[in-house]
Protein backbone atom coordinates (compact mmCIF):
# COMPACT_ATOMS: atom_id res chain seq x y z
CA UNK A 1 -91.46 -93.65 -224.31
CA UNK A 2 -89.31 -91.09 -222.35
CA UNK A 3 -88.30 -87.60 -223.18
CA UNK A 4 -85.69 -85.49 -221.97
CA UNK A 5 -86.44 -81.93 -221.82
CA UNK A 6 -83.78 -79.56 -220.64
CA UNK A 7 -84.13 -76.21 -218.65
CA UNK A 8 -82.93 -73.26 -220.58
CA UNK A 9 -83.92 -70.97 -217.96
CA UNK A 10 -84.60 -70.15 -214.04
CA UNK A 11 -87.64 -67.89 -213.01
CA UNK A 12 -86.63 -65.62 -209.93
CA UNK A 13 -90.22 -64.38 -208.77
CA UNK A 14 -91.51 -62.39 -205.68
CA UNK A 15 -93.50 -65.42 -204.55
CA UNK A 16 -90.91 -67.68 -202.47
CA UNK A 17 -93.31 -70.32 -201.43
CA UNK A 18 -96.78 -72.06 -202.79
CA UNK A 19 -98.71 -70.14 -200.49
CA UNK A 20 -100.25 -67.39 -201.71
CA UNK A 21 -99.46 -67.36 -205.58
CA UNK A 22 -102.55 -66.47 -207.94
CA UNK A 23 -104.06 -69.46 -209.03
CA UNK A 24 -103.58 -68.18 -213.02
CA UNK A 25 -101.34 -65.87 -214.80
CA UNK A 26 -102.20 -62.18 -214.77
CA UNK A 27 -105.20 -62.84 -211.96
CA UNK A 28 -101.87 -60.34 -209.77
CA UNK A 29 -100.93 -58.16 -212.73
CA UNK A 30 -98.34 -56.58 -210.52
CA UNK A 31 -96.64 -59.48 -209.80
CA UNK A 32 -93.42 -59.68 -211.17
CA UNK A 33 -90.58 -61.95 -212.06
CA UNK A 34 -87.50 -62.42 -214.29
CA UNK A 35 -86.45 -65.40 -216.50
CA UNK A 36 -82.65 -66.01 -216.34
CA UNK A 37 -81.76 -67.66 -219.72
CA UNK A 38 -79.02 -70.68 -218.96
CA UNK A 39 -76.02 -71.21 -221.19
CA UNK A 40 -76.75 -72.30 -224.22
CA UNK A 41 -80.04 -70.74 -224.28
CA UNK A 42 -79.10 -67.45 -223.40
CA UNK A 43 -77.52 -66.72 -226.63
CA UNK A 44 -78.84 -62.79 -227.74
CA UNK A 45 -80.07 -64.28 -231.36
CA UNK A 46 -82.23 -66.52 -229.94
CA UNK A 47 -84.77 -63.89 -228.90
CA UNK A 48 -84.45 -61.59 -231.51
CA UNK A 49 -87.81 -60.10 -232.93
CA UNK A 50 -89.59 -60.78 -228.98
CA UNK A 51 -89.37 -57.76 -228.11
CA UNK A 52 -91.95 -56.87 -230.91
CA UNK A 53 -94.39 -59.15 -228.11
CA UNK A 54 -96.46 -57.96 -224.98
CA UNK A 55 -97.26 -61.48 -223.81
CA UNK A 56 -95.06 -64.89 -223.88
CA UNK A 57 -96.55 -68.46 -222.91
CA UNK A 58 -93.92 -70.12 -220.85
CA UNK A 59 -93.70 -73.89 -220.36
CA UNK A 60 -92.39 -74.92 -216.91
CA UNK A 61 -92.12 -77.50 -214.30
CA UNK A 62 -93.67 -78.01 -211.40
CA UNK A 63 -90.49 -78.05 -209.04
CA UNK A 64 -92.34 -77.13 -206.02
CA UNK A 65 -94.64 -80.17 -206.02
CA UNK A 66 -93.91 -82.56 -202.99
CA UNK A 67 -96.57 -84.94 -203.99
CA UNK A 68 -95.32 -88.15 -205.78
CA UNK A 69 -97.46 -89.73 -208.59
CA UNK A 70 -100.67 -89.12 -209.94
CA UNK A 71 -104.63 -89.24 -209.30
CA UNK A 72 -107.34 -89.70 -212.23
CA UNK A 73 -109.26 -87.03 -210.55
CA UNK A 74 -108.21 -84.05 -208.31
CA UNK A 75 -110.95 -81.53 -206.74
CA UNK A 76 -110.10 -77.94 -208.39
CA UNK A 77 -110.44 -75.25 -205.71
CA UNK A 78 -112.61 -72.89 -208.19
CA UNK A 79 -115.59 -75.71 -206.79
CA UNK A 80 -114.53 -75.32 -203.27
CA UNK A 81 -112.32 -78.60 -203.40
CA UNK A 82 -115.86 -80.48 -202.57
CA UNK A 83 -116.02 -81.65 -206.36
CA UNK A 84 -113.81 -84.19 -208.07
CA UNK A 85 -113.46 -84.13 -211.82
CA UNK A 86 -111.25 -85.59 -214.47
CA UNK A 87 -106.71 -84.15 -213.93
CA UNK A 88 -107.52 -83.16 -217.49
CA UNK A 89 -110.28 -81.07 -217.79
CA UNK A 90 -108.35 -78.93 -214.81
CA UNK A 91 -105.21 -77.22 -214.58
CA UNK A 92 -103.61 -78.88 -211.36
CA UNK A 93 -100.01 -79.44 -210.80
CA UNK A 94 -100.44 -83.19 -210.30
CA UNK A 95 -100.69 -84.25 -213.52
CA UNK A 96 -98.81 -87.53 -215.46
CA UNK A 97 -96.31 -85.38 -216.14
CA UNK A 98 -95.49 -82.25 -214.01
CA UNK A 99 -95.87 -79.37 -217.01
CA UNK A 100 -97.56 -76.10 -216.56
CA UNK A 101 -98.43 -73.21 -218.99
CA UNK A 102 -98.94 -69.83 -218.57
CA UNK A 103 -99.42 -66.61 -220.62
CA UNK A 104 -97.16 -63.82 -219.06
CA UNK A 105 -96.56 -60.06 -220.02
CA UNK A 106 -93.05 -59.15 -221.12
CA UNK A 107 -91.99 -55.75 -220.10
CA UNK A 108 -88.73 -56.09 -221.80
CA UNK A 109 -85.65 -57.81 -222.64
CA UNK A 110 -82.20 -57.37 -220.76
CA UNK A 111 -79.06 -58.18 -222.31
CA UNK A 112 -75.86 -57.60 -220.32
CA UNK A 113 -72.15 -59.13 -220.31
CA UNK A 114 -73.65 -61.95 -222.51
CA UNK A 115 -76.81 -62.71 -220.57
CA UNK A 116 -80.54 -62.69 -221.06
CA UNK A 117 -82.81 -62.12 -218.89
CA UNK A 118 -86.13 -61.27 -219.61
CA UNK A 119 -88.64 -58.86 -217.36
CA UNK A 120 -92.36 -60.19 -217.11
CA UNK A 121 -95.68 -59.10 -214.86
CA UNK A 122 -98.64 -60.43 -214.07
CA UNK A 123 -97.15 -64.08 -213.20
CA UNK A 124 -98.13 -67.06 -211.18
CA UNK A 125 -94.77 -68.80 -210.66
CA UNK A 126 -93.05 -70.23 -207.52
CA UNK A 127 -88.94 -68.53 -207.06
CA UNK A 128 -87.04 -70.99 -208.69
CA UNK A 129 -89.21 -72.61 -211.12
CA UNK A 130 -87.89 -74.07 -214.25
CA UNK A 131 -88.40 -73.20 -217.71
CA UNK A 132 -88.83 -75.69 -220.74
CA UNK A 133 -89.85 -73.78 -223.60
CA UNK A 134 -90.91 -69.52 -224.19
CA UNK A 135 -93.36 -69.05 -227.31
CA UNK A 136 -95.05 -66.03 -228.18
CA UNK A 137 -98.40 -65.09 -227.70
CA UNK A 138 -100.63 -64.36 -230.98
CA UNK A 139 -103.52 -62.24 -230.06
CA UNK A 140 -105.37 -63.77 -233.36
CA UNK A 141 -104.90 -67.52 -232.40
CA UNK A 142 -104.44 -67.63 -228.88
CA UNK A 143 -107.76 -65.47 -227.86
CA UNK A 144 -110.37 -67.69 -229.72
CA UNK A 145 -113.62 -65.64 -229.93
CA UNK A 146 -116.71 -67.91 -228.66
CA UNK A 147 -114.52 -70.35 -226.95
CA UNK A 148 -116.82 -72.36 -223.91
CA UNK A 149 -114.96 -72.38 -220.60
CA UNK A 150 -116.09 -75.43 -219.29
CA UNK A 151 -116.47 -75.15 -214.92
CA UNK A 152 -114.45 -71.76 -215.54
CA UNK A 153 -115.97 -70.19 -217.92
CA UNK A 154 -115.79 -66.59 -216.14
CA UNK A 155 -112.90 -65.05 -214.04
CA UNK A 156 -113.02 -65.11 -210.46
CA UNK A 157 -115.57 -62.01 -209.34
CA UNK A 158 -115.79 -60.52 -205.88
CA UNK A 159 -112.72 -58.85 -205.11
CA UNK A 160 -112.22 -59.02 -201.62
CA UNK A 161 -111.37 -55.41 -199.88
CA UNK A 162 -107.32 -55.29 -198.17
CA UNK A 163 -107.00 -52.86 -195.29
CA UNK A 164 -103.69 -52.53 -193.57
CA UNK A 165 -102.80 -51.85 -189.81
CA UNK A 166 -100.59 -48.77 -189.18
CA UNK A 167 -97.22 -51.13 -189.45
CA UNK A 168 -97.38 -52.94 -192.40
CA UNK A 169 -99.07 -49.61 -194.02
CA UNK A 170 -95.85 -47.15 -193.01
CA UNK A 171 -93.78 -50.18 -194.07
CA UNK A 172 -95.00 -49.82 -197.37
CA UNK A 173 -94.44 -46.48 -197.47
CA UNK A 174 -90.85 -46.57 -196.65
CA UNK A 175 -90.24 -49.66 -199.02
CA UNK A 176 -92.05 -48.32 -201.78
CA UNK A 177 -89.63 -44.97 -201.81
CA UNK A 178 -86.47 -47.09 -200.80
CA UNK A 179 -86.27 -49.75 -203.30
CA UNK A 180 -90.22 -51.65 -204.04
CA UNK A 181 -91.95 -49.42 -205.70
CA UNK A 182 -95.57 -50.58 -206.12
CA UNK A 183 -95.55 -52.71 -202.79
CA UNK A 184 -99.00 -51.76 -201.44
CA UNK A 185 -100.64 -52.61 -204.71
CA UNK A 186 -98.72 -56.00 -204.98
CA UNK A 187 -100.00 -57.09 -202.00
CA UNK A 188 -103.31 -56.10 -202.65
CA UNK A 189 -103.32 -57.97 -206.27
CA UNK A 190 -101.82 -61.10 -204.04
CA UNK A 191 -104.70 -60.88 -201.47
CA UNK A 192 -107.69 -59.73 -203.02
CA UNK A 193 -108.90 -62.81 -204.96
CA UNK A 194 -108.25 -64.94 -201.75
CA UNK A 195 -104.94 -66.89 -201.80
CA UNK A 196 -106.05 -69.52 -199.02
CA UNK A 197 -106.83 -73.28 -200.30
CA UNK A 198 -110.19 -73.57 -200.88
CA UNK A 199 -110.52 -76.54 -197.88
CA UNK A 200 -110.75 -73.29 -196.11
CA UNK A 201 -113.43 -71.78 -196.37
CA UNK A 202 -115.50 -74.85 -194.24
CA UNK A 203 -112.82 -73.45 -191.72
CA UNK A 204 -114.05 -70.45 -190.35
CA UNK A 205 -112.32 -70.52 -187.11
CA UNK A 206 -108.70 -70.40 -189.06
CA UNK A 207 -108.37 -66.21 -189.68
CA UNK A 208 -104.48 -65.97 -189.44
CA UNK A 209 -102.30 -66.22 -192.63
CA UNK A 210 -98.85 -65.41 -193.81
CA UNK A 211 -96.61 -66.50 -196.73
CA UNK A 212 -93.41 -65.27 -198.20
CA UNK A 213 -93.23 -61.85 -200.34
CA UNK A 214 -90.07 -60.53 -202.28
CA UNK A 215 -87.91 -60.42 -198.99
CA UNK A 216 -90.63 -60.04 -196.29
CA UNK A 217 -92.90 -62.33 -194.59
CA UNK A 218 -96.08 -60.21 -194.69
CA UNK A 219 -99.11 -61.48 -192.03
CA UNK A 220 -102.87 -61.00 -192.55
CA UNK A 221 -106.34 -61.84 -191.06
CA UNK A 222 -109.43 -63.03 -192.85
CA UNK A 223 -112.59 -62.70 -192.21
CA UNK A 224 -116.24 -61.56 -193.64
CA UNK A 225 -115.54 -58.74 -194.07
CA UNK A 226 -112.44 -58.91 -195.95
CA UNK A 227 -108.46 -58.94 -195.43
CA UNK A 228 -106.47 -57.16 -192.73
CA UNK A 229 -102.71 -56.66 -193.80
CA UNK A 230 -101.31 -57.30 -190.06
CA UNK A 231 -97.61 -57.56 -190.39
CA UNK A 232 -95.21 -57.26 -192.98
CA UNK A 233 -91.72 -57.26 -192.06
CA UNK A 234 -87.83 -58.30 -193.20
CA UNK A 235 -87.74 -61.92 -193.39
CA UNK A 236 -86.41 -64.11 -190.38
CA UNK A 237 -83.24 -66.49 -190.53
């Protein structure tokens, strides 16, 4: 059997590549994005009572995936990426079917010259990703007391500290009065539960990193004892 779904909405998010986005929803809580509702979807009834909501679970696609097919098993970077187990008792993006879920804060809903668009923190999306469904979140269903966890069954511990060079920290400054406030700290969020694929960590000898920010390409080093913010400038053409 095959079933159509159709996008009713494009997420525009401050991480423009795979690099570097939390591996789950809320792990950056100052990461932000908007949903653009697409005609028909966008119509103002359609979201009426929402905004009574502080947290939506948005269906998407995996549109950044360049990965054809399938595997039974995939190695989950929360083991390291040493240990294989079953596509579906993980939350990869290769999967059978492409479909990812995550629970997102709404700060609020925008409606202008017969658009929606609504505001939301705390997200683990890709720019550009495509949405296939919103529902809200019910704090008496959705958070199920006693619930086992399986290989995950605590959040990620051992914040790593983020220091930042004299550049990237006057940067911040300047962009966080000009037009970004809360830079600094959305870097930090990004950084401090260690972005990097978990092949590397057996690769000790790799300590330079960079990925794509808002409008920036922002640089750091790793090493043991923690994260150096390097660079973080306009981004190149």
């Amino acid at each position: 059997m095959e079933i159509r779904f159709e996008t009713i909405g494009i997420i525009r998010s401050c991480y423009k590549e795979k690099f570097g986005i939390p591996r789950q929803a809320g792990l950056a809580p100052t990461a932000t994005a908007t949903l653009e509702l697409l005609p028909p979807f966008n119509r103002a009834e359609a979201f009426t009572g929402l905004e009574g909501f502080s947290h939506l679970w948005l269906l998407f696609l995996f549109h950044g995936n360049n990965r054809s097919g399938w595997k039974a098993t995939v190695r989950p970077p929360r083991l390291g990426g040493n240990t294989r187990l079953g596509v579906f008792a993980t939350r990869s993006p290769f999967r059978p079917n492409p479909i990812g879920l995550s629970a997102v804060q709404l700060e609020r809903i925008e409606q202008h010259q017969g658009k929606v668009v609504l505001h939301l923190k705390g997200v683990d999306l890709l720019d550009g990703t495509p949405i296939i469904d919103i529902k809200p979140y019910l704090p008496y269903a959705d958070a199920i007391a006693g619930a086992s966890g399986g290989f995950a069954a605590e959040a990620p511990t051992g914040q790593l500290p983020v220091r930042f060079l004299p550049q990237p920290d006057r940067a911040c400054q300047e962009l966080e009065k000009e037009r970004h406030p809360g830079l600094r700290q959305l870097i930090i969020d990004t950084l401090a539960s260690d972005p990097r694929p978990a092949y590397y960590q057996s690769r000790p000898q790799k300590r330079d990193f960079g990925m794509k920010l808002l409008d920036f390409d922002l640089r750091w080093q790793q090493d043991d004892n923690g994260i150096t913010v390097t660079e973080l400038h306009r981004h190149s053409r």
